[in-house]
Protein backbone atom coordinates (compact mmCIF):
# COMPACT_ATOMS: atom_id res chain seq x y z
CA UNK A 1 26.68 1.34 -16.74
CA UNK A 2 23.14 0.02 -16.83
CA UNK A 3 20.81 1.08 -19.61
CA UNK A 4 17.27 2.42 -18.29
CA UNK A 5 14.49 2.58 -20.52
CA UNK A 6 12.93 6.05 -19.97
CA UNK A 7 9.88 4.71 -21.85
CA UNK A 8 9.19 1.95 -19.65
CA UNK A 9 9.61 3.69 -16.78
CA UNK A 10 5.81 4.96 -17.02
CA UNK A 11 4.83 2.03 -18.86
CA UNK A 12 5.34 -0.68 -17.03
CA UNK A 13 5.39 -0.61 -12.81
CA UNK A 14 7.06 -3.67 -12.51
CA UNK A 15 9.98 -2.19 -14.23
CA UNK A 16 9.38 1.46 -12.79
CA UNK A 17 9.15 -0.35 -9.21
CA UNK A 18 13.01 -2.41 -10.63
CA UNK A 19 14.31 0.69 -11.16
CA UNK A 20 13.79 3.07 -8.14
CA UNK A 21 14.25 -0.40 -5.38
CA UNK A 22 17.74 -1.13 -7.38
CA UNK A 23 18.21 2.89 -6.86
CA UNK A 24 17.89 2.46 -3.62
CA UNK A 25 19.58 -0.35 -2.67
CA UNK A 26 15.81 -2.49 -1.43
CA UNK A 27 16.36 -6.22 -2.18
CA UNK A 28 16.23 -9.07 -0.91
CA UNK A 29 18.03 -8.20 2.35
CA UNK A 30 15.23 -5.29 3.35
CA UNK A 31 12.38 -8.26 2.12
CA UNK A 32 13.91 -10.65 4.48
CA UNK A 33 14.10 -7.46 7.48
CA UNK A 34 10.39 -6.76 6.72
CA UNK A 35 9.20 -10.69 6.46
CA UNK A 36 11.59 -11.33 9.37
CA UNK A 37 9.85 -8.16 11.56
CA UNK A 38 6.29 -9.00 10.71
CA UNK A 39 4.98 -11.27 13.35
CA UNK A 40 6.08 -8.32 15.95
CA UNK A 41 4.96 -5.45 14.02
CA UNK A 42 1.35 -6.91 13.02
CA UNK A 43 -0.08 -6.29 16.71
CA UNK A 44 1.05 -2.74 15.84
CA UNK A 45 -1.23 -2.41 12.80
CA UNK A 46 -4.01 -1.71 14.80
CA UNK A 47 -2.70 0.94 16.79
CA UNK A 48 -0.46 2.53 13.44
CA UNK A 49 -4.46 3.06 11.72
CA UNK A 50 -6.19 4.52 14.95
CA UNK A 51 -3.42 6.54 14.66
CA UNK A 52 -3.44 7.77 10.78
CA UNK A 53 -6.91 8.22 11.28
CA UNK A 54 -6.59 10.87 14.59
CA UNK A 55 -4.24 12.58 12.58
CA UNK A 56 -6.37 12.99 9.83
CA UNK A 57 -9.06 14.26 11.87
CA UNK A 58 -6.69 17.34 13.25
CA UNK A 59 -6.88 19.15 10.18
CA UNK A 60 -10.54 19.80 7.98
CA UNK A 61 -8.57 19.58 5.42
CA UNK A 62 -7.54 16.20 5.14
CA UNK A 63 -10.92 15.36 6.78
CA UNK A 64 -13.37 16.54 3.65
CA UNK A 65 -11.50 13.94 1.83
CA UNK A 66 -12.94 11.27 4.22
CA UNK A 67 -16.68 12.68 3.04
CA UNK A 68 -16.52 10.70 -0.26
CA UNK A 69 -17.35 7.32 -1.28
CA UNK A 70 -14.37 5.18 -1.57
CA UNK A 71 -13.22 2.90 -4.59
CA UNK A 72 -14.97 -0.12 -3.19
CA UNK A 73 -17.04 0.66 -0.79
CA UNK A 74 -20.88 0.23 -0.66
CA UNK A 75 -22.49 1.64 2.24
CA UNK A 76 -25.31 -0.18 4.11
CA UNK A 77 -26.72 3.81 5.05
CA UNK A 78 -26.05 7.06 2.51
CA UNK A 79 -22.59 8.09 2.23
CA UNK A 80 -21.82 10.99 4.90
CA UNK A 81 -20.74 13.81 2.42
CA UNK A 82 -20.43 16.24 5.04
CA UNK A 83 -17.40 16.30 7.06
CA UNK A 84 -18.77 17.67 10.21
CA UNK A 85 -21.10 14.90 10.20
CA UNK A 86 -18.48 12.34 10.32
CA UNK A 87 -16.78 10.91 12.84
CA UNK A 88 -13.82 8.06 13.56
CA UNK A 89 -17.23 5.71 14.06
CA UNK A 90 -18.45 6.41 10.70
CA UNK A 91 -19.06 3.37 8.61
CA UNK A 92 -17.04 4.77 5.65
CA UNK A 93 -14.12 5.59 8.07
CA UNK A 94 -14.38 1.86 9.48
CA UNK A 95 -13.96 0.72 5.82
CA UNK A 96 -10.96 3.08 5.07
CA UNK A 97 -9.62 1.58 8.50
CA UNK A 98 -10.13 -1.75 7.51
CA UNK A 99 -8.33 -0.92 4.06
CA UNK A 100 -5.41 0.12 5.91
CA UNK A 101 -5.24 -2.73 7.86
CA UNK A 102 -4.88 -4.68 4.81
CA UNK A 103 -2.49 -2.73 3.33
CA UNK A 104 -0.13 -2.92 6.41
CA UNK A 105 -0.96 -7.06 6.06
CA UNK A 106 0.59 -6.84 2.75
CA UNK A 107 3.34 -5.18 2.96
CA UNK A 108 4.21 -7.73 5.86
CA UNK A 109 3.09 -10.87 4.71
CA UNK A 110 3.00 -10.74 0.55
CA UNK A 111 5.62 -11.78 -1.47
CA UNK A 112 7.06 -8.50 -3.36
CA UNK A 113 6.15 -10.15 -7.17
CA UNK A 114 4.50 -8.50 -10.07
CA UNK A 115 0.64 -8.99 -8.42
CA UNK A 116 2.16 -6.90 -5.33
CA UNK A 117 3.84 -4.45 -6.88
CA UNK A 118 0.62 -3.15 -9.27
CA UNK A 119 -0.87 -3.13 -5.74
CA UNK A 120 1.75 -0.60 -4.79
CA UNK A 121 0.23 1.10 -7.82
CA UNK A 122 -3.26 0.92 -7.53
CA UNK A 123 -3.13 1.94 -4.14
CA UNK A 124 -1.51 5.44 -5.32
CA UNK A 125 -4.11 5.33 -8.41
CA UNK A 126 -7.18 5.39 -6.61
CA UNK A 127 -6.20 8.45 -4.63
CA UNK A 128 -5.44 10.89 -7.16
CA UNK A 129 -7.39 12.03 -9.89
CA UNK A 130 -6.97 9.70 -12.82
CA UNK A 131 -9.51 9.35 -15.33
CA UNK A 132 -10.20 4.95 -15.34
CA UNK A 133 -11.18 4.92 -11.18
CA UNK A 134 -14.54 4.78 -9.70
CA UNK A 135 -14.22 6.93 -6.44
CA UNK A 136 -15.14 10.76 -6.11
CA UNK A 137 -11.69 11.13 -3.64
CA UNK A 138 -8.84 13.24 -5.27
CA UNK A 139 -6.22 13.56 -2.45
CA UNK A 140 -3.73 16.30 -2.91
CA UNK A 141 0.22 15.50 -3.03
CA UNK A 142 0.69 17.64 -0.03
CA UNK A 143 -1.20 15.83 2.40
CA UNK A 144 -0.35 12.17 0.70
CA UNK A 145 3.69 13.26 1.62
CA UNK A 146 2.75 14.50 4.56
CA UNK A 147 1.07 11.12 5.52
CA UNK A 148 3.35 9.06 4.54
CA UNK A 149 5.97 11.14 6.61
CA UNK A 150 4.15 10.16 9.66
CA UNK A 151 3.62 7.04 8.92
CA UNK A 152 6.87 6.59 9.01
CA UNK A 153 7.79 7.86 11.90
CA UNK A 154 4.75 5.93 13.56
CA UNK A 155 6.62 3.03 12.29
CA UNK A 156 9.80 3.68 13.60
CA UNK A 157 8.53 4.35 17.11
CA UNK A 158 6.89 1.04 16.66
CA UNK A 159 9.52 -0.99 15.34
CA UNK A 160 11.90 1.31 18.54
CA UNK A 161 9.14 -0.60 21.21
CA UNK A 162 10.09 -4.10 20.49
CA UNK A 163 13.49 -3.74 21.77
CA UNK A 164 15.30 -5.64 18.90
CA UNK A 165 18.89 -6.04 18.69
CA UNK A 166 20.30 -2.74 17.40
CA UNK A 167 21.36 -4.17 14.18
CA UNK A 168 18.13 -5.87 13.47
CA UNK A 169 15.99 -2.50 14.31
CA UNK A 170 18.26 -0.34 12.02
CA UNK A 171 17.62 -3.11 9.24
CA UNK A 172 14.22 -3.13 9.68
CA UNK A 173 13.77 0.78 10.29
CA UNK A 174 15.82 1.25 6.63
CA UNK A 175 13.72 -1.36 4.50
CA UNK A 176 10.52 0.17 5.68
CA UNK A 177 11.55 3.54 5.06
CA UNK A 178 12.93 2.38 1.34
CA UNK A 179 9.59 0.98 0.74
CA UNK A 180 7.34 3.54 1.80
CA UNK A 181 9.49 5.69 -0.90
CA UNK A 182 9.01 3.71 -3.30
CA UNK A 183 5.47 3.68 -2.49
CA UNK A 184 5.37 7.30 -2.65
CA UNK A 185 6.96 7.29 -6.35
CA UNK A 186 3.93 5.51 -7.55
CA UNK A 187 1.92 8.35 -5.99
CA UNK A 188 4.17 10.83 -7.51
CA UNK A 189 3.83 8.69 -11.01
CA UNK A 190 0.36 10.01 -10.73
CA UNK A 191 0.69 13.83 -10.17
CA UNK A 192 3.83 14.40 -12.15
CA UNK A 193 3.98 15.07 -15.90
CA UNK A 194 7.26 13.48 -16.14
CA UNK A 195 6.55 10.63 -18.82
CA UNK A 196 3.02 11.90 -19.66
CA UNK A 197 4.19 11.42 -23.48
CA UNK A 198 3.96 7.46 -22.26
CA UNK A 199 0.86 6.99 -21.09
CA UNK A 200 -2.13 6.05 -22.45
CA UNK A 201 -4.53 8.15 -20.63
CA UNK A 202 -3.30 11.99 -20.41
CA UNK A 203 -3.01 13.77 -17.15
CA UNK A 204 -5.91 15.95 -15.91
CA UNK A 205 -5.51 19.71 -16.58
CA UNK A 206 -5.09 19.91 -12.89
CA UNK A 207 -1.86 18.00 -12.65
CA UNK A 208 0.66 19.84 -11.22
CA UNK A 209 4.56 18.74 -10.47
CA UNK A 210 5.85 18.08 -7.07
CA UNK A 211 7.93 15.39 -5.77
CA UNK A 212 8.63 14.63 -1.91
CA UNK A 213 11.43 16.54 0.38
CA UNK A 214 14.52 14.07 0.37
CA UNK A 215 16.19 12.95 3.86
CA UNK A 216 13.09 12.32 5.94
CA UNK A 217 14.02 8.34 6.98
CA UNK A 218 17.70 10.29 8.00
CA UNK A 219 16.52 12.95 9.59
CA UNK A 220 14.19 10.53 12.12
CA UNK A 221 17.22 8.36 12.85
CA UNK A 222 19.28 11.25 13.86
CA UNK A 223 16.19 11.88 15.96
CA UNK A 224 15.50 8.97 17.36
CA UNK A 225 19.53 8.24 18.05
């Protein structure tokens, strides 16, 4: 039996990110799927954004998050803080598309080391209400799981289109959907007040616990097959 530090766990991300991949069985096998994938799947990108971005559109919601200044960004024109004003043209949305983009790039291309995965991390920090980043946004957990569901499924209907031999879809269907879970633990790191004992910086008073429905990635396959 393996000894886990529950300490380091919400110390260090490097060892959190260890943990939960060794957890779920993502090494080297789901890298290679992913590396081996990538030339195919990065025409996709484009398409997989328009598409997060039309579904973030459907609900005001998830909109009035888009009507804040991003970590990052620095507008030529005043920030549009009024969601009604803004549109998939916006110049703050084509930043936030352009993010994406390079998100997707990394997860393809980068080698899954220490630099990448406090990536992973900072990319769930500067969404949620922590006190060290620089952006107004605050994204609730709801709509971050419920993005990350369809991005997966996106995914898998992308990944479906380049008619790959079965054994080399289902490979590269699974390591996505293990890494977009572990992506969505360091989002949960952030919300949760498991571990806040840990960390250096306390949890705002508006923290509350949640953690994502389980089954999602098996549920889609069943779907799809």
């Amino acid at each position: 039996m393996e000894h886990i530090d529950r300490a380091q766990l919400y110390k260090d991300p490097v060892y959190r990110f260890q943990y939960v991949a060794k957890f779920m069985d993502f090494g080297d096998e789901d890298v290679a799927a992913i590396k081996g994938a990538a030339e195919l799947i990065k025409p996709l990108v484009p398409t997989v954004v328009n598409a997060v971005y039309k579904k973030l559109h459907t609900f005001d919601i998830t909109w009035d998050v888009m009507a804040k200044r991003h970590e990052g960004f620095t507008p030529t024109k005043s920030v549009i803080e009024n969601s009604s004003e803004l549109d998939e043209n916006a110049e703050q949305i084509k930043f936030r598309k352009d993010m994406l983009s390079r998100y997707f790039a990394k997860l393809l291309e980068n080698p899954y080391d220490e630099r990448m995965i406090k990536y992973l991390e900072y990319v769930a920090r500067i969404h949620t209400d922590t006190p060290t980043k620089k952006s107004k946004i605050n994204v609730d957990l709801i709509h971050i799981n419920a993005l990350l569901g369809y991005v997966e499924t996106v995914l898998i209907g992308g990944i479906k289109s380049l008619n790959l031999d079965r054994d080399v879809e289902y490979k590269a269907i699974a390591a996505f959907g293990k890494l977009l879970w572990i992506q969505n633990d360091f989002f949960i790191k952030f919300y949760c007040r498991d571990g806040a004992e840990y960390l250096e910086t306390p949890f705002p008073s508006s923290t509350v616990v949640a953690v994502r429905q389980p089954g999602i990635l098996t549920r889609l396959w069943r779907f799809f097959f």
